[in-house]
Protein backbone atom coordinates (compact mmCIF):
# COMPACT_ATOMS: atom_id res chain seq x y z
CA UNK A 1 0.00 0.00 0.00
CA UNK A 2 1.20 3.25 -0.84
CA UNK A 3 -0.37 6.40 0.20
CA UNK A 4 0.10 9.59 -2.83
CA UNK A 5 -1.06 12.04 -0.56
CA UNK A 6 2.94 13.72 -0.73
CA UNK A 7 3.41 16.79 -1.37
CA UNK A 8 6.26 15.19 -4.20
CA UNK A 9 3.44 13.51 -5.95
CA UNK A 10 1.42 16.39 -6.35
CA UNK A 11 -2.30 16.65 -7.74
CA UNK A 12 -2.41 13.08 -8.58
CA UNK A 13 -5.15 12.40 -11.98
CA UNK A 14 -3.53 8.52 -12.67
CA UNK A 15 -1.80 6.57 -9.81
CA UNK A 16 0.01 4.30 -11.31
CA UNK A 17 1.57 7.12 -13.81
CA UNK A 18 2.25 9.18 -10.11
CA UNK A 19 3.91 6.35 -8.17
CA UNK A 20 5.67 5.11 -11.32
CA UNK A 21 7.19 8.53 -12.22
CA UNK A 22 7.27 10.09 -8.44
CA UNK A 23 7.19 7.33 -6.04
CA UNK A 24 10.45 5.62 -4.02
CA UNK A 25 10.54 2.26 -1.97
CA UNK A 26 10.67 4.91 0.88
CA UNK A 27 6.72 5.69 -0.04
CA UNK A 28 5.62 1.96 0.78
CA UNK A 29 4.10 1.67 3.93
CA UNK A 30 2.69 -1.89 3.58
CA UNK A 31 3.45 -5.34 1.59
CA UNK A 32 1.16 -8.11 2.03
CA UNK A 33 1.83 -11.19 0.15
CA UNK A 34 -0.51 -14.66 0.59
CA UNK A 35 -1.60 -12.71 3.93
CA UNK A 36 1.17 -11.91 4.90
CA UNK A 37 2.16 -8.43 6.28
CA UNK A 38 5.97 -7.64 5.14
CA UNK A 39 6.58 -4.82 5.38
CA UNK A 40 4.17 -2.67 8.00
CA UNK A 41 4.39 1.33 8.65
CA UNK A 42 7.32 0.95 6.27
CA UNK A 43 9.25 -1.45 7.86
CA UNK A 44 10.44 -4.43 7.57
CA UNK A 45 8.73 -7.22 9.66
CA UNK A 46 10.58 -10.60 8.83
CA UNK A 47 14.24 -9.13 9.85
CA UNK A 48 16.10 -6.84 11.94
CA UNK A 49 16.83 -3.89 10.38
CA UNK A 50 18.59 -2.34 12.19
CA UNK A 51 20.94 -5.26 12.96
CA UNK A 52 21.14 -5.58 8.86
CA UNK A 53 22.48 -1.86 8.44
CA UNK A 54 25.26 -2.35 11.67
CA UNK A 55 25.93 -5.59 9.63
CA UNK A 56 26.25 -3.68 6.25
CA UNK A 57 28.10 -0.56 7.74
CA UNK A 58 30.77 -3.23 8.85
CA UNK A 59 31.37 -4.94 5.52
CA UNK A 60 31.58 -1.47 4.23
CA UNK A 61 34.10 -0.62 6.34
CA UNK A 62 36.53 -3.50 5.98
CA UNK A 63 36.03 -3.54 1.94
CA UNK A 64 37.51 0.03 2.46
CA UNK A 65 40.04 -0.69 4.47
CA UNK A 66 41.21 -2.80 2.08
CA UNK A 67 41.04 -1.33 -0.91
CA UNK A 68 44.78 -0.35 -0.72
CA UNK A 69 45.28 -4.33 -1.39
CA UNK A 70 44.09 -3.71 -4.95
CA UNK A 71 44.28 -0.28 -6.13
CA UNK A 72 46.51 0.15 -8.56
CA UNK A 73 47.76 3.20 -6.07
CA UNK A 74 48.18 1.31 -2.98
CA UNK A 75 46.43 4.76 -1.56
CA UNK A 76 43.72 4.44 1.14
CA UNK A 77 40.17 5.22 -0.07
CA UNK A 78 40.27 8.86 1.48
CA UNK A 79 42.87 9.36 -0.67
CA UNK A 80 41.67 8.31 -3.74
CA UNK A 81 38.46 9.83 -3.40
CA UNK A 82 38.39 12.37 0.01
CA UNK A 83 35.70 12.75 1.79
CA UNK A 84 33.07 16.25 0.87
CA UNK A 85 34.28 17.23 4.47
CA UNK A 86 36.22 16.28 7.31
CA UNK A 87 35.09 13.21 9.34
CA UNK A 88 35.48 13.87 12.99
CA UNK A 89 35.19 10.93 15.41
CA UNK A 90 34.09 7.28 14.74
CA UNK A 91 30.72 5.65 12.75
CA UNK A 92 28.49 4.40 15.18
């Protein structure tokens, strides 16, 4: 279920034309498949979210730790592409 009543879908005349050409995964607020609820108020219901993204946020980390493995450069990620601004303390 997705509700169009956003301001970025505007005066909405054919909903499937609005979500297809406006929408995000962000606007889905529920998914029920062969009765069951999936996704509920937008979130997941089957896994831990926010266990997922610590998980994620990890792997991202080490993969960029190690990219000076196999850059051609041998040059840490900041390096190779810094940061828009300067980083100041730890990701929690």
């Amino acid at each position: 279920m997705v509700d169009l009543r956003h301001l970025h879908y505007g005066a909405v005349h054919d909903p499937i034309k609005a979500l297809v050409d406006c929408g995000s995964g962000r606007d889905v607020e529920t998914v029920i498949v062969d009765g069951q609820t999936l996704v509920e108020n937008g979130r997941a219901t089957r896994l831990d979210e926010t266990a997922l993204l610590r998980d994620v946020q990890a792997e991202g980390e080490r993969l960029w730790r190690a990219i000076p493995e196999w850059h051609w450069t041998g040059k840490p990620l900041d390096e190779i592409v810094p940061p828009s601004y300067p980083v100041r303390g730890g990701h929690s």
